[in-house]
Protein backbone atom coordinates (compact mmCIF):
# COMPACT_ATOMS: atom_id res chain seq x y z
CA UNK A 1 93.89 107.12 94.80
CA UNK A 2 93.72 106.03 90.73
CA UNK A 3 96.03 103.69 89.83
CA UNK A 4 96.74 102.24 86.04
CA UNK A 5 96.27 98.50 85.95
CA UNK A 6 99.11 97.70 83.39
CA UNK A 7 101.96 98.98 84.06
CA UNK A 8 100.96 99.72 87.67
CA UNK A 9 101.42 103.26 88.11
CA UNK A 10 99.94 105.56 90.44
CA UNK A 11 98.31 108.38 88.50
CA UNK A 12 97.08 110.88 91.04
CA UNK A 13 96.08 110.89 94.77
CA UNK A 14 98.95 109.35 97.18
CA UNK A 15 101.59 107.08 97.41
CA UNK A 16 100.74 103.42 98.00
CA UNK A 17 102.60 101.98 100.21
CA UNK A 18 101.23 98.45 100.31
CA UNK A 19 98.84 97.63 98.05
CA UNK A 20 98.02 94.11 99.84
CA UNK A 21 97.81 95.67 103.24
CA UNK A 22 95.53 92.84 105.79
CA UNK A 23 92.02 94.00 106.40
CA UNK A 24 91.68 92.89 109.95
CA UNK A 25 95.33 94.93 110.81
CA UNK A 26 93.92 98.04 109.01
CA UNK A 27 89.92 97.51 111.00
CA UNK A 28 91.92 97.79 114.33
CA UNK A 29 93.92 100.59 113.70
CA UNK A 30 90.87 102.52 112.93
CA UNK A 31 91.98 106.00 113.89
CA UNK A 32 95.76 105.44 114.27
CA UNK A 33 98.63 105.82 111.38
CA UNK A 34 98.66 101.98 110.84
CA UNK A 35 101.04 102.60 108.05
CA UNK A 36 104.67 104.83 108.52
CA UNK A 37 105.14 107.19 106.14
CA UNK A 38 106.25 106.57 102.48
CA UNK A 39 109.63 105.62 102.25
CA UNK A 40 112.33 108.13 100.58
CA UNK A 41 113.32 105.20 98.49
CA UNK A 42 113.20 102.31 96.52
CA UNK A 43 115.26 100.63 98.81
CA UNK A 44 113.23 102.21 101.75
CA UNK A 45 109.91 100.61 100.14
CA UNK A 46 111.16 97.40 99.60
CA UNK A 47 112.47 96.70 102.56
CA UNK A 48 108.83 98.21 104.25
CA UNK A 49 107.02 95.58 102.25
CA UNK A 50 109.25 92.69 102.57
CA UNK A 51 109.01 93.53 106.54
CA UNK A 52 105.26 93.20 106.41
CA UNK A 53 105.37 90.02 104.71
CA UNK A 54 107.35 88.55 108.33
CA UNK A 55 108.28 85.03 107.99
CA UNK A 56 105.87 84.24 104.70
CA UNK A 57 107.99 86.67 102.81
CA UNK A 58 106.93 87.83 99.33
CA UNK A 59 107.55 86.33 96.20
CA UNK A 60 109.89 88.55 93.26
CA UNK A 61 106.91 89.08 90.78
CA UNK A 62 104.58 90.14 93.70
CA UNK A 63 107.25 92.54 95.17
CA UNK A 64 106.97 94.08 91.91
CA UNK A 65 103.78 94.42 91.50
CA UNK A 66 103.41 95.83 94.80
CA UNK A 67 106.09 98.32 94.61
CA UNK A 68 104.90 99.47 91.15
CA UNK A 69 108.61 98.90 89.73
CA UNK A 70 109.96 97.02 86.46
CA UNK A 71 112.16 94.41 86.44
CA UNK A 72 115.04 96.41 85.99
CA UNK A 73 114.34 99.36 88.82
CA UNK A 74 113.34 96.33 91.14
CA UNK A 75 116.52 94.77 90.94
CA UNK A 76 118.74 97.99 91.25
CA UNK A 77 116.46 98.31 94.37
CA UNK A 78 117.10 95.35 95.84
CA UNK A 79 120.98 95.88 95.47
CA UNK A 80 120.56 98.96 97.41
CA UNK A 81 118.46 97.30 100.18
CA UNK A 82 120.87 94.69 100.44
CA UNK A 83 123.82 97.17 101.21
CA UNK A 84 121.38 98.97 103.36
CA UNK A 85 120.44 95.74 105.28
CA UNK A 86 123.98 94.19 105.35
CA UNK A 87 125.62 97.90 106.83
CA UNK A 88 123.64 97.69 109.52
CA UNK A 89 124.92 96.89 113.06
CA UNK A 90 123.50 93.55 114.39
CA UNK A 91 122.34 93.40 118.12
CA UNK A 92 125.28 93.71 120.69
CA UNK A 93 127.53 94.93 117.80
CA UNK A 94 130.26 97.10 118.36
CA UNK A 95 129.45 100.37 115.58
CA UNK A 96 132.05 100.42 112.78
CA UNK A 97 135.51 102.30 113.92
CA UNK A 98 136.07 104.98 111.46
């Protein structure tokens, strides 16, 4: 994996996926995908690092950094998660009648 430091950019080798990943989670998955694929999206990735942040969440100009995006891609990709997120049924919802 090479990565440029400024902009953050991934030159060649893989998609990463969370560039703050814990140590100790990735030590005990030794030998298991500890990681689900790379999201198909902006939206997709977002939403995959904001989940592994749980209740501590992530702050705006981290979530950037992580997701390699500028200012302007990360907020169209928030917009989209949010629609994503807010579409989806909640527990012991009824699906949307068509």
């Amino acid at each position: 994996m090479v990565r440029s430091y400024s902009p953050v950019t991934t030159i060649g080798g893989g998609v990463v996926v969370d560039p703050w990943a814990d140590e100790r989670i990735l030590s005990r998955a030794r030998g298991k995908q500890s990681f689900p694929s790379a999201p198909g999206t902006d939206a997709g990735l977002l939403t995959l690092l904001v989940g592994r942040r749980g209740q501590h969440g992530i702050a705006r100009g981290e979530l950037e950094v992580a997701a390699g995006m500028d200012a302007r891609r990360l907020a169209a990709a928030l917009g989209a998660a949010m629609t994503e997120i807010s579409s989806r049924p909640t527990a012991g919802s009824s699906p949307p009648q068509k």
